[in-house]
Protein backbone atom coordinates (compact mmCIF):
# COMPACT_ATOMS: atom_id res chain seq x y z
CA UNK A 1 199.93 127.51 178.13
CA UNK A 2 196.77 125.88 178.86
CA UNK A 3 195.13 129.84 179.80
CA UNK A 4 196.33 130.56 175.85
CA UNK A 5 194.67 127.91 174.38
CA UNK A 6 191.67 128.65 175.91
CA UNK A 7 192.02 132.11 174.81
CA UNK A 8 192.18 130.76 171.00
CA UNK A 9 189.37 128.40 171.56
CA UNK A 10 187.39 130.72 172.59
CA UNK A 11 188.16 132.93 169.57
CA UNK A 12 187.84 129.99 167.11
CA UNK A 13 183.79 129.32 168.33
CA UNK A 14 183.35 133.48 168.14
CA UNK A 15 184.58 133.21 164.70
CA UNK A 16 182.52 130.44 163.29
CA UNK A 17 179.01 132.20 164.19
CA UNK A 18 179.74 135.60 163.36
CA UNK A 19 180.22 136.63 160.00
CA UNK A 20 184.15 138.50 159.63
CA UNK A 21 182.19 141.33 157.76
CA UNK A 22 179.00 143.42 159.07
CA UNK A 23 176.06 143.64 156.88
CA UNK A 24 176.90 147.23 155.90
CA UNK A 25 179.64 146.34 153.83
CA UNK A 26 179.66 142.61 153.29
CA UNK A 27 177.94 142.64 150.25
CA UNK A 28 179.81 145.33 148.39
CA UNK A 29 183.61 146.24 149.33
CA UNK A 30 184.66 142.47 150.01
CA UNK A 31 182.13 140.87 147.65
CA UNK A 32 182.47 142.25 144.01
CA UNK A 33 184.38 141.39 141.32
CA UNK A 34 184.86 143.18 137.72
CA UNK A 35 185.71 141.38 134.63
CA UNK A 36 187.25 143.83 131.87
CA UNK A 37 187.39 141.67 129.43
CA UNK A 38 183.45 141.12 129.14
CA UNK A 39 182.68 144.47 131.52
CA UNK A 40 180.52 143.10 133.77
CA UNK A 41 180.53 144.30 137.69
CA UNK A 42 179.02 141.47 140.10
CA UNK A 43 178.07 141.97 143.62
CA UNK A 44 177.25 139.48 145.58
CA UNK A 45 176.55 138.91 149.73
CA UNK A 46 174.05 139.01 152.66
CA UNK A 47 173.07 142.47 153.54
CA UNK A 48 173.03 146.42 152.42
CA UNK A 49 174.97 147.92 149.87
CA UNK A 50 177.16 150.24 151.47
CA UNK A 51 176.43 154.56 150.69
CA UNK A 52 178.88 155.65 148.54
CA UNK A 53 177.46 159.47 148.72
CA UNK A 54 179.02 162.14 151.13
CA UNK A 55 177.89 165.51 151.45
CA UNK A 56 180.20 166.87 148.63
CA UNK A 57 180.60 164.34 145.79
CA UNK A 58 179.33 161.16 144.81
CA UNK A 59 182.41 159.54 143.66
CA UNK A 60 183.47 156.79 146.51
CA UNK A 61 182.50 153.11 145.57
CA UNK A 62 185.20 150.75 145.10
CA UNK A 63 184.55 149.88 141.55
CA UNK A 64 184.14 153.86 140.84
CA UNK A 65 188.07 153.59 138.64
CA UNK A 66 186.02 151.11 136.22
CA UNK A 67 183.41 153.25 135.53
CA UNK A 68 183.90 154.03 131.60
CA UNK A 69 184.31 150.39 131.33
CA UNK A 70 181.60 149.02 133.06
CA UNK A 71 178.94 147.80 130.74
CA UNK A 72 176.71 145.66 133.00
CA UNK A 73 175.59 144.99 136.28
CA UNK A 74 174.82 141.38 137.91
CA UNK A 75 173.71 142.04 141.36
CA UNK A 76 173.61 138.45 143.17
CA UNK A 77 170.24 137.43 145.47
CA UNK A 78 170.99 138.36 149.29
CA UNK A 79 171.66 142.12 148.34
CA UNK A 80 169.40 144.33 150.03
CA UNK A 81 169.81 147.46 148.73
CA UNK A 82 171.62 149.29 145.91
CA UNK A 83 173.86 152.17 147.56
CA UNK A 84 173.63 156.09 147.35
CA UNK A 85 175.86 156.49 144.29
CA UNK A 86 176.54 153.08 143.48
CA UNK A 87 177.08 153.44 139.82
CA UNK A 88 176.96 156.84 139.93
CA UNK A 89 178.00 157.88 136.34
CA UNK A 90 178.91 154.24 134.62
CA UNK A 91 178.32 156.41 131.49
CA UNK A 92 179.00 152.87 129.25
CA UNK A 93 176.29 151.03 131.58
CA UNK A 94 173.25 149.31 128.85
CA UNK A 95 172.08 146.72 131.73
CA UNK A 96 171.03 145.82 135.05
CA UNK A 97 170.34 142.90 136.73
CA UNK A 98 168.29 143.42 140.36
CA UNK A 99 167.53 140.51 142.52
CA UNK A 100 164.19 140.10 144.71
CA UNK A 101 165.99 140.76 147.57
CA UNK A 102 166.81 144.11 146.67
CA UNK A 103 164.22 146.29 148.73
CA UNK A 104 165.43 149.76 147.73
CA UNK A 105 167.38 151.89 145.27
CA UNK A 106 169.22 154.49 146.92
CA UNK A 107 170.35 158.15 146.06
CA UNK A 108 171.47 158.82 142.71
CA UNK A 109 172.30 155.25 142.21
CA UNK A 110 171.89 155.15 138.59
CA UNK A 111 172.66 159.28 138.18
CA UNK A 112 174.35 160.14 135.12
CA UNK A 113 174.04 156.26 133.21
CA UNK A 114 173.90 157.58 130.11
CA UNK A 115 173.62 154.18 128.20
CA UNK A 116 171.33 152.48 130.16
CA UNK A 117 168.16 151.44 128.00
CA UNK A 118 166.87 149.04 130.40
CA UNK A 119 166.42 148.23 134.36
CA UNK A 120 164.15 144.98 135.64
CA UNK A 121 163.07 147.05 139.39
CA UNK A 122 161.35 143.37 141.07
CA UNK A 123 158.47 143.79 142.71
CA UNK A 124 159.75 143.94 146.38
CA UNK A 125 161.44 147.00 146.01
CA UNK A 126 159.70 149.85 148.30
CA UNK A 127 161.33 153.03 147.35
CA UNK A 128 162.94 154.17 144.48
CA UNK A 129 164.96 157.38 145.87
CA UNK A 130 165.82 160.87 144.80
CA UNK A 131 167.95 161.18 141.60
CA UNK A 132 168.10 157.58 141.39
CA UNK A 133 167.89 156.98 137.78
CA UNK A 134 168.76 160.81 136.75
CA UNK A 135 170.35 161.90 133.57
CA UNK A 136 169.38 158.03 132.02
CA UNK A 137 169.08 159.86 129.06
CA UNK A 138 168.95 155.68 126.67
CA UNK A 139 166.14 154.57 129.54
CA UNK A 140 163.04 154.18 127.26
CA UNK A 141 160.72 152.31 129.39
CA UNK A 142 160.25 151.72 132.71
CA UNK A 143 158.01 149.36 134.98
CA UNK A 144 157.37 150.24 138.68
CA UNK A 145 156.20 147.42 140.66
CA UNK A 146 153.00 147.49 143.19
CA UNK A 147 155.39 147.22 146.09
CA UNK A 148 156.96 150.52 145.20
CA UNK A 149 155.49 153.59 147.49
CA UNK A 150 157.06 156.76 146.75
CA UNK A 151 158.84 157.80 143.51
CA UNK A 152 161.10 160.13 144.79
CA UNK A 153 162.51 163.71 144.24
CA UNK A 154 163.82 163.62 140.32
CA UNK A 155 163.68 159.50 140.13
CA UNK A 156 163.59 159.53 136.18
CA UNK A 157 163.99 163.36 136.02
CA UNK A 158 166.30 164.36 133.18
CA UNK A 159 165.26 160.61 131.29
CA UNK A 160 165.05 161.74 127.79
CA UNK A 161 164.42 159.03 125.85
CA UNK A 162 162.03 157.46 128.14
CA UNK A 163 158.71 156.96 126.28
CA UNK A 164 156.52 154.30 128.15
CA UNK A 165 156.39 154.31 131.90
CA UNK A 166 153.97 151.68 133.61
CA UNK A 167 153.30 152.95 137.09
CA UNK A 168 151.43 149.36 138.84
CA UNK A 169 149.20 149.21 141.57
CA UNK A 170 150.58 150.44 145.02
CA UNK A 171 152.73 153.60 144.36
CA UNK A 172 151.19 156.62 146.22
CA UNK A 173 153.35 159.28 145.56
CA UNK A 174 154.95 161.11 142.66
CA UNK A 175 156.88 163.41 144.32
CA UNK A 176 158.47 166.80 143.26
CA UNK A 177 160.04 167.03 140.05
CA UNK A 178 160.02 162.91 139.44
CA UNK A 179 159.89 162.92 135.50
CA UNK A 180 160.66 166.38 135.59
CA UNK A 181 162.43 167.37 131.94
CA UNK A 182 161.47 163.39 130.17
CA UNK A 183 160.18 165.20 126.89
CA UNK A 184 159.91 162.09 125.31
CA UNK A 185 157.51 160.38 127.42
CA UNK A 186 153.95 160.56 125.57
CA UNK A 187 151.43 158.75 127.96
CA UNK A 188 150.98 158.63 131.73
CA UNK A 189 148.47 156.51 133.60
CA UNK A 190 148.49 156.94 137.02
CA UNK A 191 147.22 153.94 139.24
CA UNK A 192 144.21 154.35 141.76
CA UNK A 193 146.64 153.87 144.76
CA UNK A 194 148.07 157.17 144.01
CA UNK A 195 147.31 160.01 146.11
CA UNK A 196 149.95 162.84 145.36
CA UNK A 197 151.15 164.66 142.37
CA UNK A 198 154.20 166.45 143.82
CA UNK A 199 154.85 170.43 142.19
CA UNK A 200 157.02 170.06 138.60
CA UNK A 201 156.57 165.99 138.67
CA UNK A 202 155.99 166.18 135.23
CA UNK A 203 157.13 169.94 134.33
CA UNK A 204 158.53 170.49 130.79
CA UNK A 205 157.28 166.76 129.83
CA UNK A 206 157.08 168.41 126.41
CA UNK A 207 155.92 165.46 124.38
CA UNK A 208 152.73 164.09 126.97
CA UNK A 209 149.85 163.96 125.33
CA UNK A 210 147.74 162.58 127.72
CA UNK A 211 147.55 161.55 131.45
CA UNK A 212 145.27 159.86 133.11
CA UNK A 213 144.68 160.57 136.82
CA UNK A 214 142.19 159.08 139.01
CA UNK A 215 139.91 160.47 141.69
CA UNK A 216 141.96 158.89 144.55
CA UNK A 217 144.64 162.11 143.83
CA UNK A 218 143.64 164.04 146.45
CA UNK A 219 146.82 167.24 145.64
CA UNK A 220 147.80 168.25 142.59
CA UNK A 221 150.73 170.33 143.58
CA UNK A 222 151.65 173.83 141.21
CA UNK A 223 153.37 173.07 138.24
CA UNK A 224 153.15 169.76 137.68
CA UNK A 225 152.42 169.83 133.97
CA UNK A 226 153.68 173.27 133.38
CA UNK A 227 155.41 173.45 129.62
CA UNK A 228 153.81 170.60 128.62
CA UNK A 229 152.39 172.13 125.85
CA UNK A 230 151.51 169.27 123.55
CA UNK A 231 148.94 168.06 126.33
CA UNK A 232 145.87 168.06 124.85
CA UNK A 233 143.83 165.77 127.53
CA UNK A 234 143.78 164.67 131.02
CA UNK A 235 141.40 161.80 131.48
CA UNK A 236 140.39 162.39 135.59
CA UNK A 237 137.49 160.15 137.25
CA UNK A 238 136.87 162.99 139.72
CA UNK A 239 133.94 165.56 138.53
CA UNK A 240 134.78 169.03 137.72
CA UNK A 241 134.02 169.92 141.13
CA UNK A 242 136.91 167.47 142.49
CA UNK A 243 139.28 169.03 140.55
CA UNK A 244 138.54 172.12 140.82
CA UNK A 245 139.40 171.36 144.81
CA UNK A 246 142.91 169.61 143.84
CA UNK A 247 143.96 170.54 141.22
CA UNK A 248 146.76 173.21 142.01
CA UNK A 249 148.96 173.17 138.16
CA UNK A 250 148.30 175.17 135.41
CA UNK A 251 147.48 172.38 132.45
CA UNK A 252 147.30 174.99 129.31
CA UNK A 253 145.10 174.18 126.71
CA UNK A 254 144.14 170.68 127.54
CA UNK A 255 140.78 169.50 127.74
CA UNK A 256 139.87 167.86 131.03
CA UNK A 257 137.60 164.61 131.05
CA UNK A 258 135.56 164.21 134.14
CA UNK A 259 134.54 161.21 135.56
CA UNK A 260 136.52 158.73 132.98
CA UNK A 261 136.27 155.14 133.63
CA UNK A 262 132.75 155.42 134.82
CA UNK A 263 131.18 154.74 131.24
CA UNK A 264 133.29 156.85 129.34
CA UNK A 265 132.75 158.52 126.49
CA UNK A 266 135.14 160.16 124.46
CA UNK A 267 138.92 159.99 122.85
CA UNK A 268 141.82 158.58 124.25
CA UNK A 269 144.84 157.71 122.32
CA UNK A 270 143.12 158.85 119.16
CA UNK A 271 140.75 156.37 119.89
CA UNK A 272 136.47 157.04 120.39
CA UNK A 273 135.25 155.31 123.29
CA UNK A 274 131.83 154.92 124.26
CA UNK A 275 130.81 153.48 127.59
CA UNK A 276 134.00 152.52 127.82
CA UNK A 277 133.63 150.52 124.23
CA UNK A 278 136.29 151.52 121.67
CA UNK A 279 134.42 151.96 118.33
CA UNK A 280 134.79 150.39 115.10
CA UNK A 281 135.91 151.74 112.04
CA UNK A 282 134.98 153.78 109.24
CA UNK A 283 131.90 155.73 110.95
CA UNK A 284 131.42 159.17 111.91
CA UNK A 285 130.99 159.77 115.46
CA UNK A 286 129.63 163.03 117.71
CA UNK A 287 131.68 163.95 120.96
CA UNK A 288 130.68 166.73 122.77
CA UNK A 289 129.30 169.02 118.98
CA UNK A 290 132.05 167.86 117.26
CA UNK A 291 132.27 165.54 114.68
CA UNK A 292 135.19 162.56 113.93
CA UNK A 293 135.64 159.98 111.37
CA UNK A 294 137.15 156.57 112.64
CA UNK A 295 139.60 155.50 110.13
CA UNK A 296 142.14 152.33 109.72
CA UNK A 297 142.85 150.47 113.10
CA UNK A 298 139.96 152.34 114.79
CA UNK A 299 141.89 155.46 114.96
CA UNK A 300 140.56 159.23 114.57
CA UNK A 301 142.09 160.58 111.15
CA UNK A 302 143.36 163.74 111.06
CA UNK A 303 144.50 166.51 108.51
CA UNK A 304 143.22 165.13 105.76
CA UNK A 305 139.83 164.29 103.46
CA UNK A 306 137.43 161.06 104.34
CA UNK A 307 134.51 160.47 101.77
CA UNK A 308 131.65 159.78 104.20
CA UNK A 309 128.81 157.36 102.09
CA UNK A 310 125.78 156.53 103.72
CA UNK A 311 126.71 154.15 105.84
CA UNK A 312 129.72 155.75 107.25
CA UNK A 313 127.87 159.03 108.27
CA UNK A 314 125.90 156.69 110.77
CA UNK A 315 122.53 158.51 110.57
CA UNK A 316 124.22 161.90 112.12
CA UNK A 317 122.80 165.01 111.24
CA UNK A 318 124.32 168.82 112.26
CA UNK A 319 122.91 170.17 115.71
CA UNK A 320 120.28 172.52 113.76
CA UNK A 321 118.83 168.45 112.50
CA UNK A 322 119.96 168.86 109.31
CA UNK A 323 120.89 165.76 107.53
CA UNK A 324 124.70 165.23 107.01
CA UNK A 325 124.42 164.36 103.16
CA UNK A 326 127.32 162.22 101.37
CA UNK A 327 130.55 163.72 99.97
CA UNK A 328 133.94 164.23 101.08
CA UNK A 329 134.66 166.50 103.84
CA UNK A 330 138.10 167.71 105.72
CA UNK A 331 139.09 167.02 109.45
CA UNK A 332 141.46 169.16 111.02
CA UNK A 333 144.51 168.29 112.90
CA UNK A 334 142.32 167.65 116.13
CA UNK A 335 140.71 165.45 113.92
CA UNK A 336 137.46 167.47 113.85
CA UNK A 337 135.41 167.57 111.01
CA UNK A 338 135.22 171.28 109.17
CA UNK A 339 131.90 172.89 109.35
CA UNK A 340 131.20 175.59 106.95
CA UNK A 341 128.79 177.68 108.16
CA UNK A 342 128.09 181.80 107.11
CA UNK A 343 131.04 183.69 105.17
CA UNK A 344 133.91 182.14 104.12
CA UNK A 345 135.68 183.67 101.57
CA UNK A 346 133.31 184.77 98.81
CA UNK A 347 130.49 182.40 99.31
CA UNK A 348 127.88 181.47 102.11
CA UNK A 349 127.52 178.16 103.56
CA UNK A 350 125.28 176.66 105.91
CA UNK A 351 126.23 173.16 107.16
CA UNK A 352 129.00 173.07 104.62
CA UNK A 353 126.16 173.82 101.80
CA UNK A 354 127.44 176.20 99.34
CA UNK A 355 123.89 178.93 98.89
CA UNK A 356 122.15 179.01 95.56
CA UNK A 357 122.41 182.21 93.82
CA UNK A 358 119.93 184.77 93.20
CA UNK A 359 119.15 184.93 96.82
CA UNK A 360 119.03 187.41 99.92
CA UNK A 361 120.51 185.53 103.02
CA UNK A 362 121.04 186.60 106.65
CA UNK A 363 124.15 185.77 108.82
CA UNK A 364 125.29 187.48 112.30
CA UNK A 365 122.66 190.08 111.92
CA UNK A 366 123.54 191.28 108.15
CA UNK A 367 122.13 190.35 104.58
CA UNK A 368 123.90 189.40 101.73
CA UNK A 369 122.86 188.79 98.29
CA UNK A 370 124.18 185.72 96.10
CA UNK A 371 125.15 186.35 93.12
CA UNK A 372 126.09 184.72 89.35
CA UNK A 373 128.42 181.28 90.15
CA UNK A 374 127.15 181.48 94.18
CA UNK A 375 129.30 184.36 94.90
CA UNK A 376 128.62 187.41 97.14
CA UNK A 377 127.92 190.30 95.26
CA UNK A 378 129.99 193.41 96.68
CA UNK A 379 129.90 197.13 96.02
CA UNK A 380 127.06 197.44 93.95
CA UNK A 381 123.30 198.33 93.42
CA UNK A 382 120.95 195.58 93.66
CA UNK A 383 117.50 194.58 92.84
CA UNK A 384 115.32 192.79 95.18
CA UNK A 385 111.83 190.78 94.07
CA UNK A 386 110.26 189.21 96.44
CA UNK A 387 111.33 185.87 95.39
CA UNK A 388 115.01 187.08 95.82
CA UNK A 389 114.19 188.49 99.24
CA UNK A 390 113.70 185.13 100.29
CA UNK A 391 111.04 186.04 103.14
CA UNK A 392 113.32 187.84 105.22
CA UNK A 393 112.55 190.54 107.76
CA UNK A 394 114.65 193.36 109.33
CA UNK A 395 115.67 192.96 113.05
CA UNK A 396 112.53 194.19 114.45
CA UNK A 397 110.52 191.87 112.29
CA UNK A 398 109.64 194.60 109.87
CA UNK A 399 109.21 192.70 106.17
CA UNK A 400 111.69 193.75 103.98
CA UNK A 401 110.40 195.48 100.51
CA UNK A 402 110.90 194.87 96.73
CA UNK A 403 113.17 197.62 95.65
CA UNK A 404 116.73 198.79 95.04
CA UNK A 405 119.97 198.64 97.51
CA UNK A 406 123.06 198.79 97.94
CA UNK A 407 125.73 196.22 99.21
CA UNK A 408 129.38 197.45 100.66
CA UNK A 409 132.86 196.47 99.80
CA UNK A 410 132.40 193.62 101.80
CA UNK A 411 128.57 192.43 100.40
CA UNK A 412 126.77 193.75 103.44
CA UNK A 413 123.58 195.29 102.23
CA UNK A 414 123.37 199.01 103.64
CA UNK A 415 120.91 199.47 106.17
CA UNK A 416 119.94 203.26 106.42
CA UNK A 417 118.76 204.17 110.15
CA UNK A 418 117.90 207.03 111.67
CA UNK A 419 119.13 210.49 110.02
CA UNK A 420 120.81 210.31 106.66
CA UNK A 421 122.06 213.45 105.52
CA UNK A 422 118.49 215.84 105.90
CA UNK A 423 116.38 212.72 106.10
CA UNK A 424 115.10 210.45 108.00
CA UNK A 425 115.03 206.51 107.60
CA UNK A 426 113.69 203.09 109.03
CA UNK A 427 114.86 199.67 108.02
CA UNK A 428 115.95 201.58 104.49
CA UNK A 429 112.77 202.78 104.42
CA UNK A 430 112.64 206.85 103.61
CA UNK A 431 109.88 207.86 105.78
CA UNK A 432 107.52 210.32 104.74
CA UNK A 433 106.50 214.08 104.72
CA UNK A 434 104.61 216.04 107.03
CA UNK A 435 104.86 213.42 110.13
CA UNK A 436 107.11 214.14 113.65
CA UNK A 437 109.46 211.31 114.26
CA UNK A 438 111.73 210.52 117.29
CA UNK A 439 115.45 209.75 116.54
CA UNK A 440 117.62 208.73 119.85
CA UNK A 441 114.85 210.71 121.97
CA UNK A 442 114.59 213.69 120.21
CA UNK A 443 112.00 214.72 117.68
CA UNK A 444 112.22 215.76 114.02
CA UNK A 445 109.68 217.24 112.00
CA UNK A 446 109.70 215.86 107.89
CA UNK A 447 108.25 218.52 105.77
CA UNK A 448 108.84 219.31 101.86
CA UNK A 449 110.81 216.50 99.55
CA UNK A 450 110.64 214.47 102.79
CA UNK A 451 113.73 216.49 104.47
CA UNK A 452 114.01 217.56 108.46
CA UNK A 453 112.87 221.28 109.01
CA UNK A 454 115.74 223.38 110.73
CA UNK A 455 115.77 226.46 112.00
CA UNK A 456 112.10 227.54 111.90
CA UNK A 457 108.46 226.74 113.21
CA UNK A 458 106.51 224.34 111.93
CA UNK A 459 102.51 223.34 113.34
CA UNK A 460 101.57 220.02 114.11
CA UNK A 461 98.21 218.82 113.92
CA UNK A 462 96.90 215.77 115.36
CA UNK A 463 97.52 213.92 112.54
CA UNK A 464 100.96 215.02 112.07
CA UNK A 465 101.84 214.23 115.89
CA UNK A 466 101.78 210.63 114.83
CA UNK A 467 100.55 209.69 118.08
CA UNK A 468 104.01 209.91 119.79
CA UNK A 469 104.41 211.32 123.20
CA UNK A 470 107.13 212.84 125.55
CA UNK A 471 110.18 210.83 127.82
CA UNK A 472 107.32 210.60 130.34
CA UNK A 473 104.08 209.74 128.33
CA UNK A 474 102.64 212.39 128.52
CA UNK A 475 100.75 213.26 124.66
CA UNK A 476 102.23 216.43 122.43
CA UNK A 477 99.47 219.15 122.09
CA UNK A 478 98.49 220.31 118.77
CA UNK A 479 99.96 223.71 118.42
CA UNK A 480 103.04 225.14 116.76
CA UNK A 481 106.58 224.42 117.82
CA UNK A 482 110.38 225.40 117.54
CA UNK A 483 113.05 223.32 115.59
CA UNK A 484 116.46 224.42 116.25
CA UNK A 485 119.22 224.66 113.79
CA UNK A 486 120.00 220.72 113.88
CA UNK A 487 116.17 219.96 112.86
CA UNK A 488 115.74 219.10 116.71
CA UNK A 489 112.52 219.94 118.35
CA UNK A 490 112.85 222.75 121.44
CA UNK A 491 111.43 221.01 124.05
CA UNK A 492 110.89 223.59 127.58
């Protein structure tokens, strides 16, 4: 008798130091209660959240019968972890409640929480693992905390709704595929603890605009902003040759800002910064030959008409130094203003000046003449003065002379060169009889009503050598010589 109650003694003292339950499971299986009346799930203890993910399904944690009817969480302080699978498709979950003592979020623990629009992660929480907040398709924003590491494997991948993502101080990873597929998610600014852009981290993101990376990125892994074709600029504080050594992802047609944040100039959220300075409103600005108007609340219009007086053109003038002069003028939907310059449509411009009539003009090596109401004339015979010619020259710097010509279908005068027909011509010039010319490194010989001999002798004198002289420099004799049947000089 006396050995048996020693026995339960002994059991009694075991029993009042050591918890009943290990840590594995004492703050899940045994401490949780559901309330179906107001739906929420509370979990309470001292320790890890039990795994509730096996090798072939995800469906084992004791509450996993309640999941249509689970509409929030209340996870009590003391937890230290939220479980692989947890709440692995609570498809009615909209909220979450995650103590400070909660230092990581396993597997999949949010996969498939369709309703979710909002998680508090506390700063304490080091790792935020693969799948964990998958297919959150309500989750519209997100913070991650500095003590956060790695964002793992497809974190937020499939979040479709999510918008705004703030990514604090700390995290040094984005690994493969982490906001892979959120095509609503318009802005990314990565933090400078960040060192790795994992492949397809932010693949077929197919609303981001921008993202802004900085230099401490040292791999940009293939892929990683493939599809995201309304990206339009990447704001890195690397150089171009820094990149060039990272970067490993094809970024489409975005434009690539080097060395932002070190005095920047530029746009950024259809904003103009300079050294770093947004600008005020209602002034033209220049960035990089381009020119924007800031509109209401300091942003860039686009698409549309601005009237730019005086004092909004800011003393700009075109890159040639031409004065920008007052009017209204169109910006695209980059926001950049339209530039007329040479042909467009019937008229010539130059620095969005419509050209006077009655006046020869040059653009991309041809000459057109304006006409009655500033339009082009086409197909036609024209007459040039010298005040029309406007002081022009031909390509070679030869002056161009009064006279008649001819403009095409599309207003381009017709420049005769070389051998027209049985004669030969220079700048539209019809040379003259009785002279030997070279054409392409042959010679011609102009005789009667200033047409090519062919087929016969002809004698050139000294005079009607012209002074020109074979491939090699050597001078033609005076003598007589052979032109074949193309007007071409027999040279033996």
């Amino acid at each position: 008798m006396k050995k048996l109650f020693s026995i339960l003694l002994s059991l009694i003292l075991v029993f009042s130091v050591v918890p009943i339950f290990s840590l594995d499971s004492f703050a899940t299986d045994d401490h949780w209660s559901f309330d179906a009346e107001t739906g929420v799930l509370t979990i309470w203890g001292n320790g890890k959240m039990n795994n509730y993910q096996t090798q072939y399904d995800k469906e084992h944690s004791p509450w996993y019968s309640f999941r249509d009817n689970i509409i929030s969480v209340v996870i009590e302080s003391g937890v230290l972890s939220i479980g692989d699978a947890a709440f692995y498709k609570c498809s009615n979950l909209k909220s979450v409640s995650i103590p400070d003592s909660v230092k990581s979020i396993g597997s999949s623990s949010f996969e498939g929480c369709s309703s979710l629009a909002s998680v508090t992660i506390p700063n304490g929480v080091e790792e935020i693992d693969s799948y964990a907040f998958r297919g959150c398709s309500s989750l519209e924003n997100v913070v991650i905390p500095g003590s956060v590491t790695m964002i793992n494997h497809q974190s937020f991948g499939s979040c479709t709704n999510l918008t705004n993502i703030t990514i604090s101080e700390g995290v040094t990873t984005i690994a493969t595929a982490a906001f892979l597929y959120c095509s609503s998610l318009t802005n990314v600014t990565l933090p400078d603890s960040v060192t790795y852009i994992g492949a397809m981290s932010f693949m077929e993101c197919t609303s981001l605009v921008s993202v802004t990376i900085p230099d401490s990125v040292t791999q940009i892994m293939s892929r990683a902003f493939e599809y995201c074709n309304a990206l339009t600029d990447i704001y890195y504080a690397g150089s171009q040759e820094q990149w060039n050594q990272i970067n490993g992802s094809t970024v489409g047609n975005a434009t690539i800002h080097y060395n932002y944040g070190k005095g920047f100039t530029g746009i950024k959220d259809n904003h103009f910064y300079k050294n770093d300075v947004m600008q005020k409103a209602y002034r033209l600005v220049e960035f990089e030959g381009d020119f924007y108007f800031i509109g209401d609340r300091h942003e860039i219009i686009k698409d549309r008409k601005a009237y730019l007086s005086e004092e909004r053109i800011n003393g700009l003038t075109y890159a040639d130094g031409t004065p920008i002069e007052v009017g209204s003028y169109e910006f695209d939907e980059n926001g950049k203003m339209v530039i007329l310059n040479g042909v467009v449509g019937n008229y010539v411009y130059k620095n969005n000046t419509k050209l006077k009539a009655y006046q020869l003009v040059e653009v991309d090596g041809d000459f057109y003449f304006i006409g009655d109401r500033h339009e082009i004339v086409k197909n036609k015979r024209i007459y040039l003065n010298e005040e029309r010619i406007n002081g022009l020259t031909y390509a070679d710097g030869t002056p161009i002379t009064v006279g008649h010509y001819n403009v095409d279908a599309d207003g381009k005068m017709i420049m005769l060169e070389g051998i027209i027909g049985n004669k030969v011509y220079k700048n539209n010039t019809l040379l003259k009889a009785y002279q030997l010319v070279e054409v392409d490194g042959d010679f011609y010989f102009i005789g009667d009503r200033h047409e090519i001999i062919k087929g016969r002798k002809a004698y050139l004198s000294e005079e009607r050598i012209n002074g020109l002289t074979y491939a090699d420099g050597t001078p033609i004799a005076v003598g007589s010589y052979e032109f074949d049947e193309n007007g071409k000089m027999i040279i033996e």
